[in-house]
C-alpha atoms as a PDB file:
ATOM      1  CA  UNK A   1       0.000   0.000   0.000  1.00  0.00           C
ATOM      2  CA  UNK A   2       1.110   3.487  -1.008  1.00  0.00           C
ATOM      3  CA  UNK A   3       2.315   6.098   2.090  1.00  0.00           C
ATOM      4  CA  UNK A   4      -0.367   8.102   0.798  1.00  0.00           C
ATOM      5  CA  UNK A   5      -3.075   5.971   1.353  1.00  0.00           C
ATOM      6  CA  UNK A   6      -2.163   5.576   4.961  1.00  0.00           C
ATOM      7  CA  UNK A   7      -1.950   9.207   5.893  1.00  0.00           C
ATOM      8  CA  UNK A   8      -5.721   9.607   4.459  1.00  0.00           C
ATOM      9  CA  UNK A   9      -7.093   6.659   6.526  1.00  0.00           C
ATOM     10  CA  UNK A  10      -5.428   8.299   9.457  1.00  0.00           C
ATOM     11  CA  UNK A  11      -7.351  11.949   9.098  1.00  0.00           C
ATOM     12  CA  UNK A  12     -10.692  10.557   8.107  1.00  0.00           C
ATOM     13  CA  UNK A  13     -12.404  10.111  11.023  1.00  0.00           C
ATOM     14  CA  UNK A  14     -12.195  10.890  14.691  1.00  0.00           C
ATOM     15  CA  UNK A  15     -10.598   9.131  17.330  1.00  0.00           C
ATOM     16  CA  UNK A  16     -11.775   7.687  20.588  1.00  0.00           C
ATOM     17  CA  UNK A  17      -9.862  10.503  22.697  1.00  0.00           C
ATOM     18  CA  UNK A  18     -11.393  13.206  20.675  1.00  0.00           C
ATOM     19  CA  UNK A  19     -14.933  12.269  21.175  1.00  0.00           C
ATOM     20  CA  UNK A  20     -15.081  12.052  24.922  1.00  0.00           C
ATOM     21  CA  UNK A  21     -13.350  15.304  24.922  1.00  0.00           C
ATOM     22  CA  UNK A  22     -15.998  16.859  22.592  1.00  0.00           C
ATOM     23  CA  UNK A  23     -18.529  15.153  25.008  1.00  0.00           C
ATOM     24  CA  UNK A  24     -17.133  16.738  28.025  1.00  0.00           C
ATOM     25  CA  UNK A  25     -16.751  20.046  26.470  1.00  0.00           C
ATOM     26  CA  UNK A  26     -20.552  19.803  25.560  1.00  0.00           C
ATOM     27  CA  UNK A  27     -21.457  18.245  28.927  1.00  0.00           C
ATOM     28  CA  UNK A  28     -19.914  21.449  30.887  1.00  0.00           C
ATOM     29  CA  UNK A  29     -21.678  23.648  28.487  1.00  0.00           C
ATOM     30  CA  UNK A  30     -24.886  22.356  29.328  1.00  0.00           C
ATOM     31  CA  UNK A  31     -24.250  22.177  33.328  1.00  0.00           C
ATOM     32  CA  UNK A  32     -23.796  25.825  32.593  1.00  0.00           C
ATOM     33  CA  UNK A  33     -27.147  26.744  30.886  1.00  0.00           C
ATOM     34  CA  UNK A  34     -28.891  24.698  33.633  1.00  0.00           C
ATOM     35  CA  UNK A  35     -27.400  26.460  36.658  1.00  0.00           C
ATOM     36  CA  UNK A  36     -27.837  29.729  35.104  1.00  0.00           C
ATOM     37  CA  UNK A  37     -31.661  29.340  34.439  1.00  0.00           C
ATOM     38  CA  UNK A  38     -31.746  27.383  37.736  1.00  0.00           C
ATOM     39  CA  UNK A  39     -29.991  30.778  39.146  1.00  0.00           C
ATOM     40  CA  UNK A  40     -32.709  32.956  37.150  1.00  0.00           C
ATOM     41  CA  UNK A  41     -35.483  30.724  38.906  1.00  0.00           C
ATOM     42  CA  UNK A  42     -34.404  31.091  42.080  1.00  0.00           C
ATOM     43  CA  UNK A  43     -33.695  34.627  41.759  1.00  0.00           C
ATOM     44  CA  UNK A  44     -37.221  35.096  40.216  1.00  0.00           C
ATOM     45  CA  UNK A  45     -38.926  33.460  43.020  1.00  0.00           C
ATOM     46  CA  UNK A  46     -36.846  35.684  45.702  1.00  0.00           C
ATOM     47  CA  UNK A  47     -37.750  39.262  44.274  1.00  0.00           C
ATOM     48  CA  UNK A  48     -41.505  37.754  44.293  1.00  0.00           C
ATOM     49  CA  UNK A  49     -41.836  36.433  47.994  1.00  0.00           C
ATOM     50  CA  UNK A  50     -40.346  39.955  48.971  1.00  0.00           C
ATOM     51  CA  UNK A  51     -43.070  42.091  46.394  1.00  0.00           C
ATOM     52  CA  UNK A  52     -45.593  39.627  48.165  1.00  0.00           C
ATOM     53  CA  UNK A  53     -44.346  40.590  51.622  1.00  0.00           C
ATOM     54  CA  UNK A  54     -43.910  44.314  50.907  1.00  0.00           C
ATOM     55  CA  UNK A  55     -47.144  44.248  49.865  1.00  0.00           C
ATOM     56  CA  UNK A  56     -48.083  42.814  52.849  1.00  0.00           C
ATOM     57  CA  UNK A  57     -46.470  44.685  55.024  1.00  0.00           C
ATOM     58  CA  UNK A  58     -47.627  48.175  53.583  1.00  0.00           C
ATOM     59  CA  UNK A  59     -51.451  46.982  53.616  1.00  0.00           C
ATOM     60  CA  UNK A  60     -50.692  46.047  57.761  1.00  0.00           C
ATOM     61  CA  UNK A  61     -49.240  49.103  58.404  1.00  0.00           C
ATOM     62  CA  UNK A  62     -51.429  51.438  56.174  1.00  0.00           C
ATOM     63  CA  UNK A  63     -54.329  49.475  57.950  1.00  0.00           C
ATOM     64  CA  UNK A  64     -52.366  50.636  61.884  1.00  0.00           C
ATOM     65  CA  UNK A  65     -51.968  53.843  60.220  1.00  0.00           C
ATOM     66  CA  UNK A  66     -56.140  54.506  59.863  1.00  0.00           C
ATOM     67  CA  UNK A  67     -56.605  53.835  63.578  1.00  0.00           C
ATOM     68  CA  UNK A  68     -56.859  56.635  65.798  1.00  0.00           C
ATOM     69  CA  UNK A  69     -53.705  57.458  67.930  1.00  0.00           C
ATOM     70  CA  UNK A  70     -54.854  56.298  71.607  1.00  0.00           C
ATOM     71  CA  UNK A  71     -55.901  52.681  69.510  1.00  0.00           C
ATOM     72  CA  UNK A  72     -51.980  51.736  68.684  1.00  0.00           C
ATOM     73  CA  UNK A  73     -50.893  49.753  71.224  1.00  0.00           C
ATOM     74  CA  UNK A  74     -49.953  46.125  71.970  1.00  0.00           C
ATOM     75  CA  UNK A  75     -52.918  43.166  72.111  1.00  0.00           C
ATOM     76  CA  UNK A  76     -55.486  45.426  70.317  1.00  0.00           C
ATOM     77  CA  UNK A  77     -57.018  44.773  66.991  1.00  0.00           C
ATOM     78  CA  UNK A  78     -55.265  46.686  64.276  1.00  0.00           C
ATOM     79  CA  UNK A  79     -58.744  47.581  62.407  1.00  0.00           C
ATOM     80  CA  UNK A  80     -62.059  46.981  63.975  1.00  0.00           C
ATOM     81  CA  UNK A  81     -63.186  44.735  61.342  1.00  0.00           C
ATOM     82  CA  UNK A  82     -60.272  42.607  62.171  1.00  0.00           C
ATOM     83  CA  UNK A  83     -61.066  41.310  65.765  1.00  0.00           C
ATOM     84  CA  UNK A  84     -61.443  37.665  65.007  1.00  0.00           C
ATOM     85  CA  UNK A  85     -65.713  37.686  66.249  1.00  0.00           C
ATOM     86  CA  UNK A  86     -68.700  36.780  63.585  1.00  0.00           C
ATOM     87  CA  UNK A  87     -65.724  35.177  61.487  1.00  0.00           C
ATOM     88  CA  UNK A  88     -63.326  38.092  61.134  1.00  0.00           C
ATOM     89  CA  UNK A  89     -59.748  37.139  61.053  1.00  0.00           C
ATOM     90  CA  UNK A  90     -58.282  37.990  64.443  1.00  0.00           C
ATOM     91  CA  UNK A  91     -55.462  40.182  63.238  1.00  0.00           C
ATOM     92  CA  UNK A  92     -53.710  42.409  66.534  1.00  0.00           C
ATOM     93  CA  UNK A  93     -50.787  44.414  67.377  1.00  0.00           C
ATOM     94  CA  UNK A  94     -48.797  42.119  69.207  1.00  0.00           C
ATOM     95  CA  UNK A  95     -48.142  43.103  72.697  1.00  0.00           C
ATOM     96  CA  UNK A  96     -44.775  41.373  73.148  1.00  0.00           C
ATOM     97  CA  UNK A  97     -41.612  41.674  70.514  1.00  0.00           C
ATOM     98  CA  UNK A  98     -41.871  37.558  69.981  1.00  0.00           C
ATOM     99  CA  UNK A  99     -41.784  36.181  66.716  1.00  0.00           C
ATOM    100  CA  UNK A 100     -45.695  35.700  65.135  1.00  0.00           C
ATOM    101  CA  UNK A 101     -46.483  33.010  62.508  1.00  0.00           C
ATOM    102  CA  UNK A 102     -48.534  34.575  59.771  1.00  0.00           C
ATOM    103  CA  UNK A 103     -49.027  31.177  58.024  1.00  0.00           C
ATOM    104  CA  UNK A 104     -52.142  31.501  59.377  1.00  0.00           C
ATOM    105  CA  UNK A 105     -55.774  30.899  58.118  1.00  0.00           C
ATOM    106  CA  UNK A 106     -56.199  34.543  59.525  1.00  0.00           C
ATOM    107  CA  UNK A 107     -53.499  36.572  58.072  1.00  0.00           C
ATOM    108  CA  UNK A 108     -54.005  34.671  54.639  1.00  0.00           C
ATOM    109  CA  UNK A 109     -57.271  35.588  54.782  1.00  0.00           C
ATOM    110  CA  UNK A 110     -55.719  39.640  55.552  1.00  0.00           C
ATOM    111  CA  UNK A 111     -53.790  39.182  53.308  1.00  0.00           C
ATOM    112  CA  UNK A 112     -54.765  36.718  50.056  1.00  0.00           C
ATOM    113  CA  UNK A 113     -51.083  36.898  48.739  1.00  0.00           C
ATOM    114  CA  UNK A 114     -49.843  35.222  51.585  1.00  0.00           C
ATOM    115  CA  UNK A 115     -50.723  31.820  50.738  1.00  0.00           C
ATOM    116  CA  UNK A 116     -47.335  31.910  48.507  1.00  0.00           C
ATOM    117  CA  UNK A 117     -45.248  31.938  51.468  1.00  0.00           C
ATOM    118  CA  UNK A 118     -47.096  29.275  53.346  1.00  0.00           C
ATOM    119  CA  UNK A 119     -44.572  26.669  53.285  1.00  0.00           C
ATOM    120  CA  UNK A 120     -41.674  28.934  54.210  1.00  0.00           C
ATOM    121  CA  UNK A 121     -42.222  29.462  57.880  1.00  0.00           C
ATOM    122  CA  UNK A 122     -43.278  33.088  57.606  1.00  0.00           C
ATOM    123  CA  UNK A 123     -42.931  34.939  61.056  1.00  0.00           C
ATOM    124  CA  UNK A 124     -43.511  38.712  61.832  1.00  0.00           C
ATOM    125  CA  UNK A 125     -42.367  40.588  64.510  1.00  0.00           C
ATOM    126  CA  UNK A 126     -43.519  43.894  65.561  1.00  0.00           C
ATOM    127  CA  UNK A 127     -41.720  46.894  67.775  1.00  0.00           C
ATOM    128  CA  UNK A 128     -44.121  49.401  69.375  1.00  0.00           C
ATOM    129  CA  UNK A 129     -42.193  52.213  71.012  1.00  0.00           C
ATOM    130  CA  UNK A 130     -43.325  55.631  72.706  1.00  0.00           C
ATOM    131  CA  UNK A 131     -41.242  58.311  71.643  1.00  0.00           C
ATOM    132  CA  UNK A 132     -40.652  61.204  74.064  1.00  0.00           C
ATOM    133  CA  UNK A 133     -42.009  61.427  77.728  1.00  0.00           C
ATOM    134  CA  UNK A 134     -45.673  62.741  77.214  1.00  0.00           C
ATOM    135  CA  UNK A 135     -46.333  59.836  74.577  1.00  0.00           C
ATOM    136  CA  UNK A 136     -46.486  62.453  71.451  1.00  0.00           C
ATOM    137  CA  UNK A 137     -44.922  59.800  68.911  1.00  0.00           C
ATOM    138  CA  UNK A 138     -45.389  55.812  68.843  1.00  0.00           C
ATOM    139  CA  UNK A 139     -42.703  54.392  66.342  1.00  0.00           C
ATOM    140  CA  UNK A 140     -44.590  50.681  65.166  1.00  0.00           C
ATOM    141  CA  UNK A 141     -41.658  48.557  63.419  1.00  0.00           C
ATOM    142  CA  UNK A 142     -42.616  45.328  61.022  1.00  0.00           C
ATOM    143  CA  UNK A 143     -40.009  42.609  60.379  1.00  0.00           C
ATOM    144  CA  UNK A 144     -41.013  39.496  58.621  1.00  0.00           C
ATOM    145  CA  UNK A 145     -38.827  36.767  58.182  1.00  0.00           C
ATOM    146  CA  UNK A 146     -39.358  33.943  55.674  1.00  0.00           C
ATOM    147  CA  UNK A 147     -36.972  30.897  54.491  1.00  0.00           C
ATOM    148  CA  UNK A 148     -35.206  31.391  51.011  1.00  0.00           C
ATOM    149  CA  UNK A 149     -36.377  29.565  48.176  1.00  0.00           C
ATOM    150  CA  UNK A 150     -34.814  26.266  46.926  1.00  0.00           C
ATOM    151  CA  UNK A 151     -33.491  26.524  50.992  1.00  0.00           C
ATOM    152  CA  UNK A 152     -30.881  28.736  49.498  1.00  0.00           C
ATOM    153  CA  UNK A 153     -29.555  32.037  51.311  1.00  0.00           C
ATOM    154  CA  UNK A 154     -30.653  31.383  54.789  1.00  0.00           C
ATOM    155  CA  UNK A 155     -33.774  33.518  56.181  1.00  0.00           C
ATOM    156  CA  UNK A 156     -35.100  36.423  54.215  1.00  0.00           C
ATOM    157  CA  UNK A 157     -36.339  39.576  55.490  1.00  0.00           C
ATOM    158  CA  UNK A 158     -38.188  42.924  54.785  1.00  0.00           C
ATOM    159  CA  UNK A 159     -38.961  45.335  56.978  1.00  0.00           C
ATOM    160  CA  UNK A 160     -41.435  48.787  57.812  1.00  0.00           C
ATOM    161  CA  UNK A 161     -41.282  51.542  59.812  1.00  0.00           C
ATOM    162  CA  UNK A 162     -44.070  53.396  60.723  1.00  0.00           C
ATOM    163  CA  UNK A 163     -44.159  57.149  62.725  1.00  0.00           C
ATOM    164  CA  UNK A 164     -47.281  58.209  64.293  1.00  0.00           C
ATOM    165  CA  UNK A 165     -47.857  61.422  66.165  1.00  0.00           C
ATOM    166  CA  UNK A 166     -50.374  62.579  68.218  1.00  0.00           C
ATOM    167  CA  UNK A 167     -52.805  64.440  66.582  1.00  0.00           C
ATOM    168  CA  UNK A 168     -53.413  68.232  67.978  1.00  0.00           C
END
């Protein structure tokens, strides 16, 4: 047999060491694409819990905010209709700084976003402080806490401030 011959039986196809190379090469490319829209996912379903709770916390507070001043304060409803008789959800101010679940049939029913959260072990916590000596301000802080998604970052949370002063 010719040289020739050889040399174009030797280029014509590819080897064994070259196709488990190409493989690999493809295999890392895709284990690329998948954490990045598995990245996307989990970032998608992050900045949604915390629209959900922002929402949630602005309707609690705007809802504190209607009552009148001498009605802020701990263990009392934060809205009339909210006082848990003739089916109402019972929805308070708590009177302590402890940790509240809002997982609740209640405060989904407050709140009908909430629900979306329900398996990640939602807790609130609210700070009610008098501000100067002849209680002329009450400063109401909201915290909620909620588990990351995909058990990923630890414990999320968003938080609102609220300033009330006594009216003249």
């Amino acid at each position: 047999m010719p040289p020739e011959r050889l040399i174009a039986r030797r280029v014509a196809g590819f080897t064994l060491v070259e196709s488990m190379l190409a493989l690999g090469a493809l295999g890392l490319f895709f284990a690329a694409c998948f954490s990045g829209i598995m990245f996307n996912r989990a970032a998608s379903m992050k900045a949604k819990e915390q629209a959900i709770v922002m929402d949630y916390l602005v309707h609690y507070v705007e809802t504190i905010k209607a009552l009148p001043f001498s009605e802020v304060a701990g263990g009392r409803p934060i809205n009339p209709l909210y006082n848990g008789t003739g089916g109402a959800p019972n929805i308070i101010i708590p009177a302590n700084t402890s940790w509240v679940a809002i997982n609740t049939a209640d405060f989904e029913l407050f709140h009908p976003d909430l629900p979306w959260l329900h398996n990640r072990n939602p807790r609130m916590q609210v700070t009610l402080d008098t501000q100067g000596g002849l209680t002329h301000d009450k400063h109401l802080n909201v915290k909620v806490a909620w588990d990351a998604p995909f058990g990923r970052g630890g414990r999320l949370t968003n938080q609102l401030d609220l300033v009330r002063t006594k009216d003249l």
